[in-house]
Structures are given as structure tokens and as C-alpha cells.
Protein backbone atom coordinates (compact mmCIF):
# COMPACT_ATOMS: atom_id res chain seq x y z
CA UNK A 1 146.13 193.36 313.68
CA UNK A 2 148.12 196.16 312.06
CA UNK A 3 146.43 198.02 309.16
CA UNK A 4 148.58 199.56 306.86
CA UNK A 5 148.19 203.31 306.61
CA UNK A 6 149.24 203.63 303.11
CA UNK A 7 146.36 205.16 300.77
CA UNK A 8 144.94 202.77 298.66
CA UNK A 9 145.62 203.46 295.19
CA UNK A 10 142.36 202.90 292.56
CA UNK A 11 142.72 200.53 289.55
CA UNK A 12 144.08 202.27 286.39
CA UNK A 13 141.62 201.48 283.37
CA UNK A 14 143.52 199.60 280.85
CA UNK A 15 144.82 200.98 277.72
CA UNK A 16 145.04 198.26 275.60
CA UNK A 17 142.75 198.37 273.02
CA UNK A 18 141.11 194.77 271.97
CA UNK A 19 142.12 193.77 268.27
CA UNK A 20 138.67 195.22 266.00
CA UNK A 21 138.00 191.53 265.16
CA UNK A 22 139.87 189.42 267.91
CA UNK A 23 137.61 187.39 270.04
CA UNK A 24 138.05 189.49 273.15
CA UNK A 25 136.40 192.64 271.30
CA UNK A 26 133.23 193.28 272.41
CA UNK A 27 132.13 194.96 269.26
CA UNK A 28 132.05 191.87 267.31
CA UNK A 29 128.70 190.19 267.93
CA UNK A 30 127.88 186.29 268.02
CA UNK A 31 126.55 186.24 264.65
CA UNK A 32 129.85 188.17 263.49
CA UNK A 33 131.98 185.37 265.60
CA UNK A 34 130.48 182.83 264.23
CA UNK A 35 130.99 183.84 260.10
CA UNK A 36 134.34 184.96 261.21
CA UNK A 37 134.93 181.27 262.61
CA UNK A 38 133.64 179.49 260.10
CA UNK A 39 135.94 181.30 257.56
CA UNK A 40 138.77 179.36 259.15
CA UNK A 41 139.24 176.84 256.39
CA UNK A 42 141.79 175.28 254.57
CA UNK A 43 142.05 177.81 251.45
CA UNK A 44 140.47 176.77 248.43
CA UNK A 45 142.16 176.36 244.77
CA UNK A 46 140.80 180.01 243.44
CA UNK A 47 141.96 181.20 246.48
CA UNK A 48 145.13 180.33 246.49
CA UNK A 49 145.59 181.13 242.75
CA UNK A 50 145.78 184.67 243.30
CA UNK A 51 149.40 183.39 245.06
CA UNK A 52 150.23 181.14 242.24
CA UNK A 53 148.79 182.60 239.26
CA UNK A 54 150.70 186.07 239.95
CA UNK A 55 154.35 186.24 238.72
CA UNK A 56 156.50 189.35 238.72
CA UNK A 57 159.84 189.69 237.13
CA UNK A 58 162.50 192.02 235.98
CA UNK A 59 162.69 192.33 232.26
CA UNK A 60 164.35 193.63 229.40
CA UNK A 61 162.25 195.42 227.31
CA UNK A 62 162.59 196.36 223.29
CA UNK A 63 159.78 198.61 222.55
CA UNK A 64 158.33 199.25 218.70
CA UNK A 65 159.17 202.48 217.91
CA UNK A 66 156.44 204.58 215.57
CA UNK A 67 157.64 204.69 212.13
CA UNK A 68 156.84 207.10 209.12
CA UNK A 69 158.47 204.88 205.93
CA UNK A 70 160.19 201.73 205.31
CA UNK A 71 163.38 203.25 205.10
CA UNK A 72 163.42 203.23 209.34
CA UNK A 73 162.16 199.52 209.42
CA UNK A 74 165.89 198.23 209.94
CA UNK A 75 166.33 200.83 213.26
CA UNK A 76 165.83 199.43 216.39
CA UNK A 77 165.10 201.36 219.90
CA UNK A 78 167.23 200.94 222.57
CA UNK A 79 166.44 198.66 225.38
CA UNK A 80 165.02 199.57 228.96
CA UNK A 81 164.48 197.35 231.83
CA UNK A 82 161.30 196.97 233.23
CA UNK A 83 159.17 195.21 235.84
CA UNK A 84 156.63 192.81 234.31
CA UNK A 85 153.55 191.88 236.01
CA UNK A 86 151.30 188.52 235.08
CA UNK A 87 148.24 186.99 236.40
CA UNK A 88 147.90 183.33 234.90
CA UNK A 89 144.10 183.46 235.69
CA UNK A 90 143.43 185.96 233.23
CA UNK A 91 144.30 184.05 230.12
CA UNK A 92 143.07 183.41 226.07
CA UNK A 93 144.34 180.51 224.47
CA UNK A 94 144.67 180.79 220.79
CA UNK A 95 145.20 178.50 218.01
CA UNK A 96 148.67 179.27 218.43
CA UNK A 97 149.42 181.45 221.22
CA UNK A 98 148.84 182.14 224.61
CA UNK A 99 147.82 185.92 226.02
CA UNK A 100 148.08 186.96 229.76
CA UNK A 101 147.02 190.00 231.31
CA UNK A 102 149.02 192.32 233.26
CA UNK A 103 151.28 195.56 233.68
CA UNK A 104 154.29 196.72 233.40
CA UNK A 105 156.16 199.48 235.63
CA UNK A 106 156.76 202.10 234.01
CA UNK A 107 154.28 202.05 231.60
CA UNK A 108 155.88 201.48 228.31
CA UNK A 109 152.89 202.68 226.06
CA UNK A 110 153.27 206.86 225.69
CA UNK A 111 150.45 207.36 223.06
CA UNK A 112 148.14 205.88 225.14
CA UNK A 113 148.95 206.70 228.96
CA UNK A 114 145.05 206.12 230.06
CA UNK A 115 146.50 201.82 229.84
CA UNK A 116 150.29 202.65 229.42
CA UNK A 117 150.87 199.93 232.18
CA UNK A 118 148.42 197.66 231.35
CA UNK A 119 150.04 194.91 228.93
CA UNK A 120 148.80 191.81 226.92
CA UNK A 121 151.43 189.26 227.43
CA UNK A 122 152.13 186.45 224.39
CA UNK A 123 154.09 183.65 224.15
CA UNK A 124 153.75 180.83 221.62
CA UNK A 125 152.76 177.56 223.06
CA UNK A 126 152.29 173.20 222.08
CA UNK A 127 150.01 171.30 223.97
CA UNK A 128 151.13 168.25 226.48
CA UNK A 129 148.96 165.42 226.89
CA UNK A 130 148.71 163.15 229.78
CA UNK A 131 146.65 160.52 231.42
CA UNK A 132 145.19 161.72 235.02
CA UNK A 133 142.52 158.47 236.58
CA UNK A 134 141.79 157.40 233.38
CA UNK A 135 141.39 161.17 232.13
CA UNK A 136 143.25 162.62 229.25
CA UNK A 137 144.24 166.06 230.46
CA UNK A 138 145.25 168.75 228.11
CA UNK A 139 148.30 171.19 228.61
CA UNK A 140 149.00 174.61 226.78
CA UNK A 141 152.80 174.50 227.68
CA UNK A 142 155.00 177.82 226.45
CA UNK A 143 157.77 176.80 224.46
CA UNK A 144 161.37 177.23 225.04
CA UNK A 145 163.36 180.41 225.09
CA UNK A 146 164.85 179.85 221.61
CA UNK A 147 161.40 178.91 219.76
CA UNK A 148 159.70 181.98 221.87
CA UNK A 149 162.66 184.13 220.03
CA UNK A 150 161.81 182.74 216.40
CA UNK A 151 158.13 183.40 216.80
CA UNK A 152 157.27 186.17 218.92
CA UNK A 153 160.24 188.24 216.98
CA UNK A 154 158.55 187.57 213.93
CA UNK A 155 155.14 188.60 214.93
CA UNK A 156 156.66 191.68 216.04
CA UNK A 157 158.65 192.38 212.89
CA UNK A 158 154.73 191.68 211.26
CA UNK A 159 153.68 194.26 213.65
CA UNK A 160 155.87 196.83 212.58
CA UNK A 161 155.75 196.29 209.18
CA UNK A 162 151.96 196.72 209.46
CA UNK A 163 151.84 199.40 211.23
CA UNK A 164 153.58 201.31 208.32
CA UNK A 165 151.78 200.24 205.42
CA UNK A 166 148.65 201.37 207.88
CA UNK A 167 149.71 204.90 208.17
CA UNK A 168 151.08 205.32 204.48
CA UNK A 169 147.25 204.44 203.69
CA UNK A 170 146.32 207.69 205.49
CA UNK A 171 149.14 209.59 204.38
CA UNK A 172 148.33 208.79 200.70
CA UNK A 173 144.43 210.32 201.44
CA UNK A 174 145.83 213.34 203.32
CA UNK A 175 148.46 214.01 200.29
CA UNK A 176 145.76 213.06 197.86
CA UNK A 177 143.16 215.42 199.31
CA UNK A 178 145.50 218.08 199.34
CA UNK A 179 146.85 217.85 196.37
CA UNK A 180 143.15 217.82 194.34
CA UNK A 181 141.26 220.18 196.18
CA UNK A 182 138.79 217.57 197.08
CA UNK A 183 136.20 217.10 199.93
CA UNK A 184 135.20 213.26 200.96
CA UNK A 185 132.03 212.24 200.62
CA UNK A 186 131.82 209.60 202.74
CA UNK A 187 133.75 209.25 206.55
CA UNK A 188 137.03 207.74 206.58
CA UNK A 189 137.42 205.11 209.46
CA UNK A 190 140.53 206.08 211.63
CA UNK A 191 141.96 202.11 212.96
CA UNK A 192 145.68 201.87 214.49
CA UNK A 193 147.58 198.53 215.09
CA UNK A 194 148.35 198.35 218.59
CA UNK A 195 152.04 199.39 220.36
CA UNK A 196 153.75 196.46 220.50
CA UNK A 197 157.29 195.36 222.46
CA UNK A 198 159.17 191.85 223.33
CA UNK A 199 160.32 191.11 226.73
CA UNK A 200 162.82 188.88 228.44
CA UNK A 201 164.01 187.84 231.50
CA UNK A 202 167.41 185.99 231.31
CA UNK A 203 168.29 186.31 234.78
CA UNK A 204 171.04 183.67 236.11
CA UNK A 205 167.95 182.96 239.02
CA UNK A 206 165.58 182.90 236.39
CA UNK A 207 164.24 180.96 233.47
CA UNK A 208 164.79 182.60 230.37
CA UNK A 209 161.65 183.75 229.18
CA UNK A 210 160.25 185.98 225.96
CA UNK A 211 157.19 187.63 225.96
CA UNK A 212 154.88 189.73 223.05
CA UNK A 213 153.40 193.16 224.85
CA UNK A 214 151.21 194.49 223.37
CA UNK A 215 148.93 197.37 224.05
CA UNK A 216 145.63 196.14 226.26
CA UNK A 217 142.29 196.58 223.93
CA UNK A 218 139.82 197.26 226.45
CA UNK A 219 136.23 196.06 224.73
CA UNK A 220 134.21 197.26 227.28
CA UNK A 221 135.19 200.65 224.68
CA UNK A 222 136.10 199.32 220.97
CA UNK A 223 133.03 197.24 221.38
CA UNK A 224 132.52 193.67 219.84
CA UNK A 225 134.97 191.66 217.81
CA UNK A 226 134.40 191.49 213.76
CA UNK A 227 135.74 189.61 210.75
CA UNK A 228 135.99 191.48 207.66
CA UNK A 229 138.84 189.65 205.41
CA UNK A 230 140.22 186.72 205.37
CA UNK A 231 143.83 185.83 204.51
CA UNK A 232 142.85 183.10 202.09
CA UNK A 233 140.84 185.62 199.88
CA UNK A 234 140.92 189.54 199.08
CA UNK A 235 137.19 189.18 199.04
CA UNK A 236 134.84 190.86 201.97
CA UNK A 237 132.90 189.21 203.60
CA UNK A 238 129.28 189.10 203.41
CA UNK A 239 128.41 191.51 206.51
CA UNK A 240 124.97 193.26 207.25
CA UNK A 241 125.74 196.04 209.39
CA UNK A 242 126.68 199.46 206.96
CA UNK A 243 128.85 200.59 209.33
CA UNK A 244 130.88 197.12 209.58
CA UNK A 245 130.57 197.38 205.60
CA UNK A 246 131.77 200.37 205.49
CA UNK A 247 134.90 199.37 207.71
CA UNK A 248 135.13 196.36 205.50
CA UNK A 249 135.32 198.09 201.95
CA UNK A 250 138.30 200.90 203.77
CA UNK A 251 140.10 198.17 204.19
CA UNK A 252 139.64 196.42 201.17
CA UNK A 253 141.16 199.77 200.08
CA UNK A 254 144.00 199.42 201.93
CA UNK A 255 144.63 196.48 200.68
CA UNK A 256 144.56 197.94 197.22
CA UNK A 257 146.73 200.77 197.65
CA UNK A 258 149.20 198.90 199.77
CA UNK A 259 150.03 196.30 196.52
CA UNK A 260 150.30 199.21 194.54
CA UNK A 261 152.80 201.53 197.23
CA UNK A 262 154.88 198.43 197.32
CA UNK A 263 155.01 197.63 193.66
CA UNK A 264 152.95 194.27 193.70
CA UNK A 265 154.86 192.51 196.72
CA UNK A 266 152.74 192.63 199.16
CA UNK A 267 149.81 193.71 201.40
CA UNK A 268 148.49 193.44 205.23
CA UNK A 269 146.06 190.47 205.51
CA UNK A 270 142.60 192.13 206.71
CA UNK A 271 140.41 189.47 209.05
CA UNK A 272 139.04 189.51 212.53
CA UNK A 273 138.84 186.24 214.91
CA UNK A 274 138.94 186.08 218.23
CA UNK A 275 142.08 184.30 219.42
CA UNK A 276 140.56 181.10 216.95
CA UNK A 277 142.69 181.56 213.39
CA UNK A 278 146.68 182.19 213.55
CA UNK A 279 147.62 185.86 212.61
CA UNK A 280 144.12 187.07 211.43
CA UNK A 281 143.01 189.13 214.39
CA UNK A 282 141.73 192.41 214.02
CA UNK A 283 140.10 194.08 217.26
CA UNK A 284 137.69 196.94 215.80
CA UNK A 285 135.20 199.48 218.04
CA UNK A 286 132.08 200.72 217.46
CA UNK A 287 132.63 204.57 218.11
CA UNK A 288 135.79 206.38 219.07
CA UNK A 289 139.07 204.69 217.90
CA UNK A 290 139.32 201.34 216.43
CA UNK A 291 142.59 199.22 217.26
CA UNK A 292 144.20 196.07 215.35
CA UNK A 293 146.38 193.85 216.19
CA UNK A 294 147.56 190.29 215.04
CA UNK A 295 148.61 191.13 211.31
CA UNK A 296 149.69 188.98 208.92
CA UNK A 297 151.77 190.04 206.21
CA UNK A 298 150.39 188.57 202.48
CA UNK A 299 153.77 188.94 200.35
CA UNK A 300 154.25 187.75 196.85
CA UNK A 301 155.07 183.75 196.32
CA UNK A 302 157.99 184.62 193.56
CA UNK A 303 159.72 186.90 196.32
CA UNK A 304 161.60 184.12 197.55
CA UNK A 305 161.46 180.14 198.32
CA UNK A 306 161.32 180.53 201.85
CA UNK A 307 158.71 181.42 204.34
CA UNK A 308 158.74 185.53 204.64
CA UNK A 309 157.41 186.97 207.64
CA UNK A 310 154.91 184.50 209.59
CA UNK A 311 153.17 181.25 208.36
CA UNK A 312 149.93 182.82 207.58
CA UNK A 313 151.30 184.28 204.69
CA UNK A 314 149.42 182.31 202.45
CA UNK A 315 150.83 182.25 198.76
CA UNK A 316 146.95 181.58 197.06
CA UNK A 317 145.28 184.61 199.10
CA UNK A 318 148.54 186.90 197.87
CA UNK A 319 147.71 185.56 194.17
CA UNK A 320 143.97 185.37 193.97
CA UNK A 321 143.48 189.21 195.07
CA UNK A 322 143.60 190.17 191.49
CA UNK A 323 140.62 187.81 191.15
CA UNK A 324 138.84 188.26 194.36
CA UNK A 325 139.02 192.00 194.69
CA UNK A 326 136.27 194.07 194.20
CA UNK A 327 137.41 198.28 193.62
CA UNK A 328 134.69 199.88 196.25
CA UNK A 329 133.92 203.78 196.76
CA UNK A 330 137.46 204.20 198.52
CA UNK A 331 139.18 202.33 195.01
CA UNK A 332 136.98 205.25 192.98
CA UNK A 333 137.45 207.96 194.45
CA UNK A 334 141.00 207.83 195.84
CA UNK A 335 141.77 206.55 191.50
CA UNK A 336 143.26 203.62 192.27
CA UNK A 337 144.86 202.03 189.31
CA UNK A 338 143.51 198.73 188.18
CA UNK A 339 146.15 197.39 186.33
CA UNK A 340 147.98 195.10 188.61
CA UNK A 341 150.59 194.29 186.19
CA UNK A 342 153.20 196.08 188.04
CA UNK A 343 156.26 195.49 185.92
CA UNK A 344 154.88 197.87 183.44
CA UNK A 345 154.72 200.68 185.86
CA UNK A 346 158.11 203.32 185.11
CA UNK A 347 160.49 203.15 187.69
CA UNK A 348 159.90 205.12 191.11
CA UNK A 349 156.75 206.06 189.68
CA UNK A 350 153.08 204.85 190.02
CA UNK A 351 149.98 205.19 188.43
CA UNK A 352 148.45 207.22 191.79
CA UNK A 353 151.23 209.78 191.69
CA UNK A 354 152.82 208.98 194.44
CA UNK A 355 156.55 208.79 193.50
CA UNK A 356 158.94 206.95 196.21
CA UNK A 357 159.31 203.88 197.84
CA UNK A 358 160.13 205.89 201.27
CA UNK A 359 156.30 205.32 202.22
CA UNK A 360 156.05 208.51 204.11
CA UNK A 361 152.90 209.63 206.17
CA UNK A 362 153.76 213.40 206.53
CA UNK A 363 151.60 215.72 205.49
């Protein structure tokens, strides 16, 4: 027998390395295989929700610009386009709308770039009925492109309009202050309505879609929701707390000052729900800033037949607020007039001394 003379080469180690959590690794252990094993099941409904409940799109975006007086109301900002981000498991259904949770890239928000991207997405919905086994099953179903457009465009014209008879409150105090050397006795709450834009996507792939963003309130910081008005009567509510009292009776003020800025027309319905009553949401902290959102516009019924702004603009809480209003510390000291009998008033000139319709809030 002939041996062969050639030197036997060793075995190389290998240099694969086994997969962390494959079943050849000898790390995992047979407790470890076992969980891992049993994991191997078909994938549950909340599972596979964060697949289906998650929808991003490319949309057009029409941001609300900050405005100083009503004289810029009829500007609009140019458009951008924007990716929107939704997750159908995070969801409120209102009386009359529905609000997801999401982001946009870039964030769209500047004054508040902690939650820039974070967005509160609403669309305006009916509800859909069917029979499942013997089950009536309930629906919240958006509507179509062209109701989304009539009522989401509205809400943000409500916004806007809010948000400037908001600041002209503040710019009144600051001018008022000024002007009479005077010192407040008491704090004034600082509140903002939140930064508002609409949304579409009317790609040729793509359903058209609209969509209300609005500026995330995070509670976990503005603290616990509160009612303080309601838009069926100027009257406030009955509330214990003094500092939710206080809040209450500031805006009561508002209120009050906003009939007279506008010469008896109209006011910003004051009223807190939570997602329950149509455009009477008002999102208020304890500590720090306090946000708003959900306005409703109260205008005067003789303005006009038809339905200005949105349909909580109830004509009997616009003409019982002569009745139901009660002048607080904020009516007294800021010399609110009393007499709402607004035709009497001279032209371009009210009783508080503030002298033109451009409702300005520069100092």
C-alpha cells in the first residue's frame, strides 16, 4: 500500500457566524427556543393594524397664516407639499368629526417646533349601518372629497377668524394699559387657538382626500379638559375651582369686548367638550400655556338669511348675551361699555377708545 507523502493539512475553523437567534446558535438556550417557537403564530388583528392602520401620502398643504387685523383675513398663504403621516388606531370620534393622530414632514407648525410634526388630522364623517350575524354594526365613514371641502374649509375659515378676535383681546389690554398708566390687579390668562392648515391629496393614484391639521395639544402638559361657556348662552358656568373661574370670567370678557370691536356682529363662542358637542371645544392647561381649538363663530341673526360661518352659530345664544351676560372684574376694569345698542355708537368710534375696525394687536 502506497501512502501518500503529502502533509496533511489541519481543518480551518469556520467563519461563519450562526444567526444571534437562528436555531443553530448556541447562545440561545431551550427556554429561549422554545418562547421564540411559540411566537410563530398567525399574526393577530392589533398586530397587523400597525400595517393597516398606518397610511402615508403626499399632500398639498395650505397653512393658516398668523394674522394681526381683519383687514388680512381675505390673504391666503401659498401652498407647499408635504408628506402626511396617519395612524387609524389613534382616533376620537366626535359628534361630527373624526381626529387622527400623526405627522407631517416637514413640520408645518414654526411657533411651536417642540410638536411642529406632530398633527391632529380631521375630516367630517356620517355613520353606515349594517347587519353583521344578527349584529347591527356601526360605521364612522369620512365623507366625500367635495363635502370634506365645504366643512373642513369652513372650520378653518372659523379658525382664523378666531384666532384674530383672540389676539385683538390682548392687544386692546396692552394698548389700554399703556395708554392709562395702569397696573392689573389680578393675572391675565394667556390662551392661543391652535395653528391650523387643510390638506389634500388629489393624486391621479389616489383618492382625493381633505384633511383639518391642526396643532397636537399634548394633555399630559395643558392638563384636563374644561367647559366654561356654552354657545347657547353668554352665561358661565357654574365652576368651583378659582382658577377655572377665573379663566371663565377672561373669557366672558372676551366675549364682551369682541361684540363691541366688531360693532355688535359678532363674538367667538367660549365652551369646552371633549370631542361630544359640534364646534364648542376649548382645550385649556393648568400651568404654562393654555391652547383652544374648535371655535365657533356666534354672529348676529339680522346679518344675513343664510348660515354664516359653521352650524353652531346659534342665532338665540348671539341674541340672549345681552341678557345672559354678567360684566366681571375684566368688564370693570378694562371700562367696558354696557350699552349694547350699537347703532348709537359714532362712526369708527367706540365707547372704549379704540377707533378702527383694522383690529390690530401691535403694541
Amino acid at each position: 500500500m502506497i501512502q501518500s507523502k503529502r502533509p496533511i493539512t489541519p481543518p480551518r475553523p469556520s467563519t461563519k457566524r450562526p444567526l444571534p437567534e437562528s436555531p443553530g446558535s448556541p447562545e440561545v438556550s431551550r427556554e429561549d427556543m422554545m418562547r421564540l417557537v411559540k411566537r410563530q403564530t398567525y399574526s393577530s388583528k392589533s398586530e397587523l393594524g400597525a400595517f393597516l392602520g398606518q397610511v402615508s401620502m403626499v399632500v398639498v398643504v395650505h397653512p393658516m397664516r398668523l394674522m394681526s387685523s381683519l383687514d388680512e383675513l381675505r390673504d391666503l398663504d401659498s401652498a407647499a407639499t408635504l408628506i402626511l403621516h396617519t395612524d387609524s388606531r389613534r382616533q376620537m370620534i366626535g359628534a361630527f368629526k373624526i381626529a387622527s393622530f400623526g405627522s407631517v414632514s416637514p413640520g408645518i407648525f414654526r411657533l411651536a417646533p417642540e410638536s411642529g410634526h406632530a398633527v391632529c388630522a380631521k375630516q367630517s364623517y356620517y355613520k353606515s349601518t349594517a347587519k353583521v350575524g344578527g349584529m347591527s354594526l356601526v360605521q364612522h365613514v369620512p365623507h366625500d372629497f367635495q363635502r370634506q371641502g365645504k366643512t373642513l374649509t369652513m372650520e378653518l375659515r372659523c379658525l382664523l377668524w378666531a384666532h384674530v378676535l383672540h389676539s385683538a383681546v390682548y392687544g386692546f389690554t396692552r394698548r389700554f394699559l399703556r395708554e392709562n398708566n395702569k397696573e392689573l390687579p389680578f393675572t391675565l390668562p394667556w390662551m392661543r387657538f391652535v395653528h391650523g392648515a387643510l390638506a389634500s391629496s388629489t393624486g391621479a393614484s389616489t383618492v382625493p382626500t381633505l384633511y383639518l391639521l391642526e396643532e397636537v395639544i399634548d394633555q399630559s402638559k395643558e392638563g384636563a379638559f374644561r367647559k366654561y361657556i356654552n354657545n347657547a348662552s353668554a352665561a358661565v358656568l357654574d365652576l368651583k375651582n378659582p382658577e377655572d373661574r377665573h379663566r371663565a370670567e377672561f373669557l366672558a370678557f372676551c366675549q364682551h369686548y369682541q361684540l363691541i370691536k366688531t360693532h355688535g356682529t359678532l363674538f367667538v363662542s367660549d365652551c369646552l367638550s371633549r370631542h361630544i358637542h359640534h364646534n364648542e371645544i376649548y382645550w385649556l392647561g393648568l400651568g404654562g400655556q393654555s391652547l383652544l381649538t374648535d371655535p365657533q363663530i356666534m354672529s348676529s341673526p339680522s346679518l344675513d338669511s343664510r348660515q354664516l360661518f359653521a352650524d353652531g352659530n346659534i342665532g338665540k345664544g348671539f341674541e340672549s348675551f345681552q341678557n345672559d351676560h354678567v360684566c366681571n372684574k375684566f368688564c370693570e376694569f378694562f371700562e367696558l361699555q354696557r350699552d349694547f345698542d350699537f347703532k348709537t355708537n359714532v362712526e369708527g368710534e367706540d365707547s372704549d377708545g379704540v377707533k378702527s375696525m383694522a383690529i390690530s394687536v401691535a403694541e
